[in-house]
C-alpha atoms as a PDB file:
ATOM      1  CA  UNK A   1    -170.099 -14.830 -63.307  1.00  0.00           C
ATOM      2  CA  UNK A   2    -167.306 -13.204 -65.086  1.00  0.00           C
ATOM      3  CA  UNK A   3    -168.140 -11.648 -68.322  1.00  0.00           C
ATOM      4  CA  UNK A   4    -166.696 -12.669 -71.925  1.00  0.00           C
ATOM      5  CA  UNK A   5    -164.127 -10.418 -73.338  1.00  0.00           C
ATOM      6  CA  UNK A   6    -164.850  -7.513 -76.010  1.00  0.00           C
ATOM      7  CA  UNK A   7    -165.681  -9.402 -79.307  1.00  0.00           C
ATOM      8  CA  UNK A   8    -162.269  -7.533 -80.830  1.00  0.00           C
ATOM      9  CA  UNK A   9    -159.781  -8.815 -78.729  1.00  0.00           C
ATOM     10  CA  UNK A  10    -160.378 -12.302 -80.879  1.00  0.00           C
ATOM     11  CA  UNK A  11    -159.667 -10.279 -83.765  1.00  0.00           C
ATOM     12  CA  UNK A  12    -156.358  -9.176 -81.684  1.00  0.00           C
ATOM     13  CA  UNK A  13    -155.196 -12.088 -80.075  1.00  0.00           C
ATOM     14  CA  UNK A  14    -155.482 -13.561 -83.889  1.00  0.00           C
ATOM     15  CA  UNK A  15    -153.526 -10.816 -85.020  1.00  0.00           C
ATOM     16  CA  UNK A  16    -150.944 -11.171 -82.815  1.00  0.00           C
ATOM     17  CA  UNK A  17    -150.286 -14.839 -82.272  1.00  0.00           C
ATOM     18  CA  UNK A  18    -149.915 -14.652 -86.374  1.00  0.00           C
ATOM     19  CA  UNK A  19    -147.182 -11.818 -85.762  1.00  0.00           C
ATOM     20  CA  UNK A  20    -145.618 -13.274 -83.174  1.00  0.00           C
ATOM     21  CA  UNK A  21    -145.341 -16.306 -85.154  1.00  0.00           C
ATOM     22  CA  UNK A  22    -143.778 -14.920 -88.359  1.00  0.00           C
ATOM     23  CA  UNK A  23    -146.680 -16.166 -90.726  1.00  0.00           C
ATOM     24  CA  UNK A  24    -147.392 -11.641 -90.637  1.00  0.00           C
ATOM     25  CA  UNK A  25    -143.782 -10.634 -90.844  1.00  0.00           C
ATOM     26  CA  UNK A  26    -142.547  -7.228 -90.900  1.00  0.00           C
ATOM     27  CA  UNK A  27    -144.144  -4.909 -94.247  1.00  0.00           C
ATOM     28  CA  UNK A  28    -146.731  -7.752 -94.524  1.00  0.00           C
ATOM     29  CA  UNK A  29    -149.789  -6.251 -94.922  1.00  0.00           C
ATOM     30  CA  UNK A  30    -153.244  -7.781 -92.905  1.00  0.00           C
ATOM     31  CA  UNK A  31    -156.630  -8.703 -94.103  1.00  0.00           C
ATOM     32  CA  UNK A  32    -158.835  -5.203 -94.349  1.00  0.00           C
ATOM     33  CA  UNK A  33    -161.647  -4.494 -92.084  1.00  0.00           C
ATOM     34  CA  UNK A  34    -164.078  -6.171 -94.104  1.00  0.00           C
ATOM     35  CA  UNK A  35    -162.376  -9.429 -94.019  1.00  0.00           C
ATOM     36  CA  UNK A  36    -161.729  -9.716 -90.315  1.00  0.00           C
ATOM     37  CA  UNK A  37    -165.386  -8.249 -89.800  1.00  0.00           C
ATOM     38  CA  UNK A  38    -167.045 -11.499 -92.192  1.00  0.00           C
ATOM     39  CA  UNK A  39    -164.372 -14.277 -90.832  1.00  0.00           C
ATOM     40  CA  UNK A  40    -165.050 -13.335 -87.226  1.00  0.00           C
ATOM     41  CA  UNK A  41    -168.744 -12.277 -87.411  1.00  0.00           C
ATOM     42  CA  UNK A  42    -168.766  -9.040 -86.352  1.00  0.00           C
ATOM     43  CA  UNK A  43    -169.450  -5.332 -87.262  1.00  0.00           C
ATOM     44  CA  UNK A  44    -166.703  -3.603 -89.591  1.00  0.00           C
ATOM     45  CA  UNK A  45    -166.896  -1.030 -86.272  1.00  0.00           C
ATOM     46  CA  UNK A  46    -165.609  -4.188 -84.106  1.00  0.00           C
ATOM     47  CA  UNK A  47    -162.558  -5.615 -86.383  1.00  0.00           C
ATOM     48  CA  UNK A  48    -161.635  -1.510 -86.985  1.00  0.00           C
ATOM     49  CA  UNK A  49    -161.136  -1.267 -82.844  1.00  0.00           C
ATOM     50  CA  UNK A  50    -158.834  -3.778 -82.562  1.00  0.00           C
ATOM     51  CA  UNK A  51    -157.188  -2.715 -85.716  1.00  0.00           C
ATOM     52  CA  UNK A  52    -156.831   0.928 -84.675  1.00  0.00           C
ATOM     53  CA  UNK A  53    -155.643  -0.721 -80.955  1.00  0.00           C
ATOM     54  CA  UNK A  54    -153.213  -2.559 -82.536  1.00  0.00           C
ATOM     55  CA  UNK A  55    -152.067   0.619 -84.298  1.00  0.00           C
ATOM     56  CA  UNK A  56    -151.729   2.403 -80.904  1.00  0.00           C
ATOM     57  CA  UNK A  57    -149.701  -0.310 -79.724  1.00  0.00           C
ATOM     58  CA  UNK A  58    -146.848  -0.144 -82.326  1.00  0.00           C
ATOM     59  CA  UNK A  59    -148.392  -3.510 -84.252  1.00  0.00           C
ATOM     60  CA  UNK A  60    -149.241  -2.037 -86.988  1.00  0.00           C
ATOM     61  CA  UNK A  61    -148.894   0.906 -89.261  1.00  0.00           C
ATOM     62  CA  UNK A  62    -152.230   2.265 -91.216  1.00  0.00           C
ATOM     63  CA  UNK A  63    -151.185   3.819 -95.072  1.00  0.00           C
ATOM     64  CA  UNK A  64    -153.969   5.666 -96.819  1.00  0.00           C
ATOM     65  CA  UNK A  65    -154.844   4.318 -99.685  1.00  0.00           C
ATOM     66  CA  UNK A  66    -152.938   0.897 -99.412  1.00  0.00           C
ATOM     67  CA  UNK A  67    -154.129  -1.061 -96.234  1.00  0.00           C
ATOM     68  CA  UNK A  68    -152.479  -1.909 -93.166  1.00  0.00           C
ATOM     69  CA  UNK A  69    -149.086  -3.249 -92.667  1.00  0.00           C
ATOM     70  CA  UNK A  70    -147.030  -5.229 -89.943  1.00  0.00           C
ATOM     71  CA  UNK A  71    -144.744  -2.482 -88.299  1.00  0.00           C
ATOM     72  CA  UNK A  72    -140.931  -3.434 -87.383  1.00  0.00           C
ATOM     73  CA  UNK A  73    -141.179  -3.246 -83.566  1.00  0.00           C
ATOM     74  CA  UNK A  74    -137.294  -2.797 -82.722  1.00  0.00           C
ATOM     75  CA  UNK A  75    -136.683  -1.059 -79.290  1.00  0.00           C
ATOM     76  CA  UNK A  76    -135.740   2.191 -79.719  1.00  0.00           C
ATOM     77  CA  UNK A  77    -133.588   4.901 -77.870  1.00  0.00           C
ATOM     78  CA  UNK A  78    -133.013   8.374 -78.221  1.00  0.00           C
ATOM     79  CA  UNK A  79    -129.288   9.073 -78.801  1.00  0.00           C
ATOM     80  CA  UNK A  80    -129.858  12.763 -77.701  1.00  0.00           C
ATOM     81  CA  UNK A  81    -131.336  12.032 -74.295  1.00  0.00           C
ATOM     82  CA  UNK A  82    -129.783   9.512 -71.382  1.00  0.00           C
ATOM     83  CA  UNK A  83    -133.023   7.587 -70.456  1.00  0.00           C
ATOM     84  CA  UNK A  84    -133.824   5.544 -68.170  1.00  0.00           C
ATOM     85  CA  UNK A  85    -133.958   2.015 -70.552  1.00  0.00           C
ATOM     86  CA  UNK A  86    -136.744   0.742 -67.766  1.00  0.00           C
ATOM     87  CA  UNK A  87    -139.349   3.447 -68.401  1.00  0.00           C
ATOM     88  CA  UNK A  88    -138.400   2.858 -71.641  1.00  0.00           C
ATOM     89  CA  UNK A  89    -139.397  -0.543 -72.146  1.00  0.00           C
ATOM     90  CA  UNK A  90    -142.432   0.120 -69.637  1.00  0.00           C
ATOM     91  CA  UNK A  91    -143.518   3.551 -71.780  1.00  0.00           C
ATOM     92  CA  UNK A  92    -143.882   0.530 -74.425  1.00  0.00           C
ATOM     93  CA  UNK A  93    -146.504  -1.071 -72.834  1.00  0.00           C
ATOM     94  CA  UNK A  94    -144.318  -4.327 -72.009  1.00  0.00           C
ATOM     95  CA  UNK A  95    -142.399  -5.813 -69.038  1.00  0.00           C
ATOM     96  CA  UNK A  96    -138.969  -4.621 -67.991  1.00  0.00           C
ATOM     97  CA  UNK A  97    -136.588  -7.212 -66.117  1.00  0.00           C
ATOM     98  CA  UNK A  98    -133.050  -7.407 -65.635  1.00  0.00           C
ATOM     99  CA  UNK A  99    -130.080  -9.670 -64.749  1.00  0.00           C
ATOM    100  CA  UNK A 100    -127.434  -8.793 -62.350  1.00  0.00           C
ATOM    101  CA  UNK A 101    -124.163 -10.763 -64.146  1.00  0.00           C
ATOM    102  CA  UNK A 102    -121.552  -8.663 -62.002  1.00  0.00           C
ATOM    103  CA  UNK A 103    -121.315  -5.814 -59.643  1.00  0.00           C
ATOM    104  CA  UNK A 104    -117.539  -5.280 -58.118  1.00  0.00           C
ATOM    105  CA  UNK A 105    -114.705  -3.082 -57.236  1.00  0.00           C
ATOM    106  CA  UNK A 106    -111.795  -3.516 -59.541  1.00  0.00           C
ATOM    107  CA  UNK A 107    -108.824  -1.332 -60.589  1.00  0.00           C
ATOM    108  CA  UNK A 108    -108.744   0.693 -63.340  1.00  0.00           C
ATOM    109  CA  UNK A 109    -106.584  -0.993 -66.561  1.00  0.00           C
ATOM    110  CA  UNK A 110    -105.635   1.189 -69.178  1.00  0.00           C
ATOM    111  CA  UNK A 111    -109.239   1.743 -71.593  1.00  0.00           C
ATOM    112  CA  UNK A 112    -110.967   2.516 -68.104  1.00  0.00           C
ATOM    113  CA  UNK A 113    -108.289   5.502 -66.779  1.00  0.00           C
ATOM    114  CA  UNK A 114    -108.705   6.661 -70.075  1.00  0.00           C
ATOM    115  CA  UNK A 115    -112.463   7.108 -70.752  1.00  0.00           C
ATOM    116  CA  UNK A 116    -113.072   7.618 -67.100  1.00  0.00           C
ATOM    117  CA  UNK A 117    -110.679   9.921 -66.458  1.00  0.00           C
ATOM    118  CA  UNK A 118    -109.083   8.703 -63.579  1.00  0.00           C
ATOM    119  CA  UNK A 119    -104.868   7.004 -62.628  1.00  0.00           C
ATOM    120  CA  UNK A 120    -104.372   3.827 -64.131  1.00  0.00           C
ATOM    121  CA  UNK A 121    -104.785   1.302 -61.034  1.00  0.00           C
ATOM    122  CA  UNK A 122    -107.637   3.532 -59.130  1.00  0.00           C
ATOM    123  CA  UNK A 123    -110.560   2.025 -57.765  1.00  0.00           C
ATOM    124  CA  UNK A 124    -113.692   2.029 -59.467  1.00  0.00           C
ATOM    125  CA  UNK A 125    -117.056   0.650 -59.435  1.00  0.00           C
ATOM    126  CA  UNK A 126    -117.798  -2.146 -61.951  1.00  0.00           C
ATOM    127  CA  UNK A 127    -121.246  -3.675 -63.384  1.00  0.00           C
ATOM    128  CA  UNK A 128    -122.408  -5.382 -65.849  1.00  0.00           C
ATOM    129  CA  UNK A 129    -126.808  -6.427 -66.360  1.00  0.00           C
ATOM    130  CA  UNK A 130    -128.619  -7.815 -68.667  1.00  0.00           C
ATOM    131  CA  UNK A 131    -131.980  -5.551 -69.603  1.00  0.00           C
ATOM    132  CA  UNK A 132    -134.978  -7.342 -70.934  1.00  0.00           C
ATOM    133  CA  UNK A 133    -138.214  -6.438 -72.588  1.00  0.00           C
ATOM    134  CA  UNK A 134    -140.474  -8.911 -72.004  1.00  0.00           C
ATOM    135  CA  UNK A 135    -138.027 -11.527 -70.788  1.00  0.00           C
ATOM    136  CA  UNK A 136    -136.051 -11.132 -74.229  1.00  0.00           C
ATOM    137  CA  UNK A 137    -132.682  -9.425 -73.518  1.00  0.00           C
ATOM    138  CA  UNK A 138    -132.174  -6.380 -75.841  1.00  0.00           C
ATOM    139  CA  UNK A 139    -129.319  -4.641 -74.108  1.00  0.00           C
ATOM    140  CA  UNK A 140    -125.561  -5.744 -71.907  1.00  0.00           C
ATOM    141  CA  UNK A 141    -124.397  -3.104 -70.246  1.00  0.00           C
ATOM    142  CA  UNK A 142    -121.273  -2.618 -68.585  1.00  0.00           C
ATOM    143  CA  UNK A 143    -120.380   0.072 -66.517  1.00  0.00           C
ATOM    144  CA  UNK A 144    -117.613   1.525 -64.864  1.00  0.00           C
ATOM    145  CA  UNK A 145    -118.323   4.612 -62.199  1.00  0.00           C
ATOM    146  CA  UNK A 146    -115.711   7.052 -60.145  1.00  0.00           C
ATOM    147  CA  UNK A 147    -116.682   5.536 -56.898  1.00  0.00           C
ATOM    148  CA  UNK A 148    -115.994   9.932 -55.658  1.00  0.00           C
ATOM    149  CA  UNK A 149    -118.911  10.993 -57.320  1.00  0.00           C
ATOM    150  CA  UNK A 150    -121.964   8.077 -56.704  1.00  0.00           C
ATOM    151  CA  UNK A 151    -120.107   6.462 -53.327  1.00  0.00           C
ATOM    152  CA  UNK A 152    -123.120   3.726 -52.715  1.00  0.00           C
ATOM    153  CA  UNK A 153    -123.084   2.498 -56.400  1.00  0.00           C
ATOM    154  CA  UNK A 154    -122.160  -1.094 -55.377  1.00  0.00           C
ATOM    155  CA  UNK A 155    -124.458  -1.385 -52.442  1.00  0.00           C
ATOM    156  CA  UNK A 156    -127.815  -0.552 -54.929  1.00  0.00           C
ATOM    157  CA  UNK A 157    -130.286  -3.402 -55.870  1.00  0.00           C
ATOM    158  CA  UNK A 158    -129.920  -2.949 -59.327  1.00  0.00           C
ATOM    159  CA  UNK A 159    -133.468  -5.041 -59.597  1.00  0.00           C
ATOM    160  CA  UNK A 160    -135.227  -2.379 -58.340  1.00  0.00           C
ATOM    161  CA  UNK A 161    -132.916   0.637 -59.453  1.00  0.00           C
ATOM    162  CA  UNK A 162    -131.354   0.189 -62.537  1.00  0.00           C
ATOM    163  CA  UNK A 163    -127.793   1.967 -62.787  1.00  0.00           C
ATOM    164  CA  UNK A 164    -128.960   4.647 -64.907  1.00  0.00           C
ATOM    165  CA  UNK A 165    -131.810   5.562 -62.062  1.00  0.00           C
ATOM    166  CA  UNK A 166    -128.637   5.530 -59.437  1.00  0.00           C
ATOM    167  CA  UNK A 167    -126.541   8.131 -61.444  1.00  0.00           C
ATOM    168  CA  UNK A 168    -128.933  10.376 -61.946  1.00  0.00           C
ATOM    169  CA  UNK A 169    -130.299  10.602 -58.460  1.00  0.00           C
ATOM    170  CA  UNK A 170    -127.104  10.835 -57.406  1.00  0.00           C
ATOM    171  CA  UNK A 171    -125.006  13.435 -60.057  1.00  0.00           C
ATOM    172  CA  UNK A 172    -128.160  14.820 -62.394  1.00  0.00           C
ATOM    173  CA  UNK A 173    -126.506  14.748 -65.876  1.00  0.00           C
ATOM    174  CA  UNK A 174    -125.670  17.750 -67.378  1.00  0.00           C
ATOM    175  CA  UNK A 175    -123.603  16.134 -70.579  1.00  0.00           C
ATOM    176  CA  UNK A 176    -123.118  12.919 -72.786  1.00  0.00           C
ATOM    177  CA  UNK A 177    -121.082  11.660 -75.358  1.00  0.00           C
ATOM    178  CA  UNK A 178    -121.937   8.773 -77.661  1.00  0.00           C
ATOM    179  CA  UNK A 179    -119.854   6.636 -79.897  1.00  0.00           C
ATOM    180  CA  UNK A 180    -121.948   4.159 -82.364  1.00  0.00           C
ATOM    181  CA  UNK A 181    -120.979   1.133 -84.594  1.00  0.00           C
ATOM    182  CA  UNK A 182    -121.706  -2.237 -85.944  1.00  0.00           C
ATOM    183  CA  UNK A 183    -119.395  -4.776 -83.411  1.00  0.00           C
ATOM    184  CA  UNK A 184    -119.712  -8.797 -83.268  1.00  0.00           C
ATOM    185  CA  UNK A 185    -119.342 -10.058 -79.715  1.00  0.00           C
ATOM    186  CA  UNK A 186    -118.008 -12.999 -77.897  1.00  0.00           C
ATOM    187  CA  UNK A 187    -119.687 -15.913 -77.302  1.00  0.00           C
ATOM    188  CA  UNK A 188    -120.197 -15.223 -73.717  1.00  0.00           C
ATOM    189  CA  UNK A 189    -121.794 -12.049 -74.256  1.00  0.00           C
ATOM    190  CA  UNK A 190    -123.702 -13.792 -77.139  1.00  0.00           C
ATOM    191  CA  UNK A 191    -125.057 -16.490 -75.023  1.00  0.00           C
ATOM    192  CA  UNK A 192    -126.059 -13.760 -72.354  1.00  0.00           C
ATOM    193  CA  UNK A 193    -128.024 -11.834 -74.988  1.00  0.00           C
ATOM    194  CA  UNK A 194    -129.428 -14.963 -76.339  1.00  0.00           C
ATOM    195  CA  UNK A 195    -128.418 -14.827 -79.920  1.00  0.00           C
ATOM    196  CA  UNK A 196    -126.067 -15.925 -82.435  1.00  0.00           C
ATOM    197  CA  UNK A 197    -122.103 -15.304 -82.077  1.00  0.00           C
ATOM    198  CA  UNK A 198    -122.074 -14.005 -85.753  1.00  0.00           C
ATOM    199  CA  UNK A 199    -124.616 -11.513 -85.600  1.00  0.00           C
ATOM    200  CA  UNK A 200    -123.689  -8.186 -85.270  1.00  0.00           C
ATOM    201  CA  UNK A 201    -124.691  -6.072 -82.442  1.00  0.00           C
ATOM    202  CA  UNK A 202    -125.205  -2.237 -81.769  1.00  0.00           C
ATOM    203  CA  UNK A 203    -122.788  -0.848 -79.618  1.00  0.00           C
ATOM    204  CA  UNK A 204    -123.031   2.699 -78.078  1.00  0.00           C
ATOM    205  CA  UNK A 205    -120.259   3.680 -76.017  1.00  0.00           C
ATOM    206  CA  UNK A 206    -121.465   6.382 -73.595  1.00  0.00           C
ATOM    207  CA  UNK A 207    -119.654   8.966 -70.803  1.00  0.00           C
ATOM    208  CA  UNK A 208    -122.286  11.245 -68.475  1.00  0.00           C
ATOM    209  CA  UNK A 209    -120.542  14.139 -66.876  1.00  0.00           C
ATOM    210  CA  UNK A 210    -122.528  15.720 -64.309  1.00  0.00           C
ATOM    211  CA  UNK A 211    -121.611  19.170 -64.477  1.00  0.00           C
ATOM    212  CA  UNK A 212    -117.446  19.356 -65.189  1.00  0.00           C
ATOM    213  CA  UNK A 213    -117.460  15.660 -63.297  1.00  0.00           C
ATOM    214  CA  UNK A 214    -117.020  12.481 -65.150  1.00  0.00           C
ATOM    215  CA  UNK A 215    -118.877  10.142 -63.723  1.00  0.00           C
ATOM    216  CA  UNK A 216    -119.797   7.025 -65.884  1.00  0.00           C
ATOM    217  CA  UNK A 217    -118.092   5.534 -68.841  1.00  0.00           C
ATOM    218  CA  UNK A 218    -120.454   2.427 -70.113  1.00  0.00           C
ATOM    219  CA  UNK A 219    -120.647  -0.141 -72.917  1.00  0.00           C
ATOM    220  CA  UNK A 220    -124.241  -1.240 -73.973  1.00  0.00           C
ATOM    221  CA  UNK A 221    -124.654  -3.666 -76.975  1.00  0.00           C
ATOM    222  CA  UNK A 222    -127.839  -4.409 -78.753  1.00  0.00           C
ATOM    223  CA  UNK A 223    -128.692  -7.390 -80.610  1.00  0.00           C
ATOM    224  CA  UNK A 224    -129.045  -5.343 -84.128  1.00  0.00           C
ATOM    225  CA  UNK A 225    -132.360  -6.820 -85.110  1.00  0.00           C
ATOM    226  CA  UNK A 226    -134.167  -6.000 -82.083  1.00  0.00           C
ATOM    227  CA  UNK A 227    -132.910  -2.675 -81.069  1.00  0.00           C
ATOM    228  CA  UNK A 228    -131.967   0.890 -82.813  1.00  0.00           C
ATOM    229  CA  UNK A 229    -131.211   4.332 -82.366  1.00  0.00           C
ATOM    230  CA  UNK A 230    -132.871   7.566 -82.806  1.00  0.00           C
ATOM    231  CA  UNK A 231    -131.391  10.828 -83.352  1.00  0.00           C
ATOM    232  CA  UNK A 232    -133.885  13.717 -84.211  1.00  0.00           C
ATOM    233  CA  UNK A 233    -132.967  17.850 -84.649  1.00  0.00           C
ATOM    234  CA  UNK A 234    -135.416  20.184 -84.583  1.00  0.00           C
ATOM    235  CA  UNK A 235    -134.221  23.580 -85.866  1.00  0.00           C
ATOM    236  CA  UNK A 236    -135.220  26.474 -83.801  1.00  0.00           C
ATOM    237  CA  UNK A 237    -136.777  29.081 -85.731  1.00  0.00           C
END
């Protein structure tokens, strides 16, 4: 006979479904301790474990002296580091998925020669995925890779390897360049991030170099109210 769950995960599956509902928004601030403790019948110990749990998780934010407040849980990358956006959203506690929307050989037009660094009319590898956190997409991405440096690009099952995972097992990235701003999108790529037309979107356009190569030149947009962008300098003293 299976036992009953810990007496605080009511207290967090109440929590939660009230987040995930909107009736907590973000900056709303929850019952305190004492509260959950009487409404739920349990020790002040009890409702503070699944409060402090919750605070682990990225829920919610603790601030002394005021109570504890429904945190704004927007993916979030690092703009000085090229991660992998799976281990990302799996660091996170949640479940990473992806859809695989195109994956080609095409010729280079004019934008792609140019940020890839390659003739106008060369080959190179083309791909563009959906990346989800918890089934909810939070980033396109489309790609274009010199086919000379990462060969078996096109033949990779991106649902198992996702194409930042391919690059840098194949040309370990030595450099990147970022370009960030505030874009709207078409309605296809809209629809494929599952939001409205006329909301803006993120949009980081980044080149890797491995070494003096130039291997990857890729679009990613966000939906701007579930994703943003970290950039942190620590001075060395």
């Amino acid at each position: 006979m299976s036992r009953p769950p810990p007496r605080y995960k009511a207290i967090e599956a109440f929590l939660l479904e009230r987040i995930h509902s909107g009736a907590y928004p973000v900056n709303h601030q929850i019952p305190p301790e004492e509260q959950l403790a009487r409404d739920f019948g349990v020790s002040r110990m009890t409702a503070n474990k699944a409060i402090r749990d919750l605070v682990q998780q990225g829920y919610l934010s603790r601030q002394a002296g005021l109570g504890t407040f429904v945190c704004d849980r927007k993916a979030e990358s690092s703009l000085h580091e090229v991660l992998n956006i799976a281990g990302e959203v799996r660091a996170r506690g949640h479940h990473y998925s992806n859809r695989v929307l195109l994956s080609e050989a095409r010729a280079a037009d004019d934008e792609v020669a140019l940020r890839l660094g390659v003739r106008l009319g060369s080959e190179v590898f083309h791909s563009v995925l959906v990346h989800c956190e918890d089934g909810v997409p939070i980033q396109y991405e489309e790609r274009f890779v010199n086919p000379r440096w990462v060969p078996h690009y096109l033949s990779t099952d991106f649902s198992q390897h996702t194409p930042n995972e391919v690059l840098v097992a194949s040309c370990p990235i030595s450099d990147v360049e970022h370009v960030v701003e505030a874009v709207l999108v078409d309605a296809g790529i809209a629809q494929a991030l599952d939001m409205p037309a006329q909301q803006p979107c993120l949009s980081v356009i980044r080149r890797t170099w491995s070494q003096e190569h130039l291997i990857s030149y890729a679009r990613l947009l966000h939906p701007g109210d579930r994703y943003k962008l970290r950039s942190t300098h620590l001075q060395r003293r």
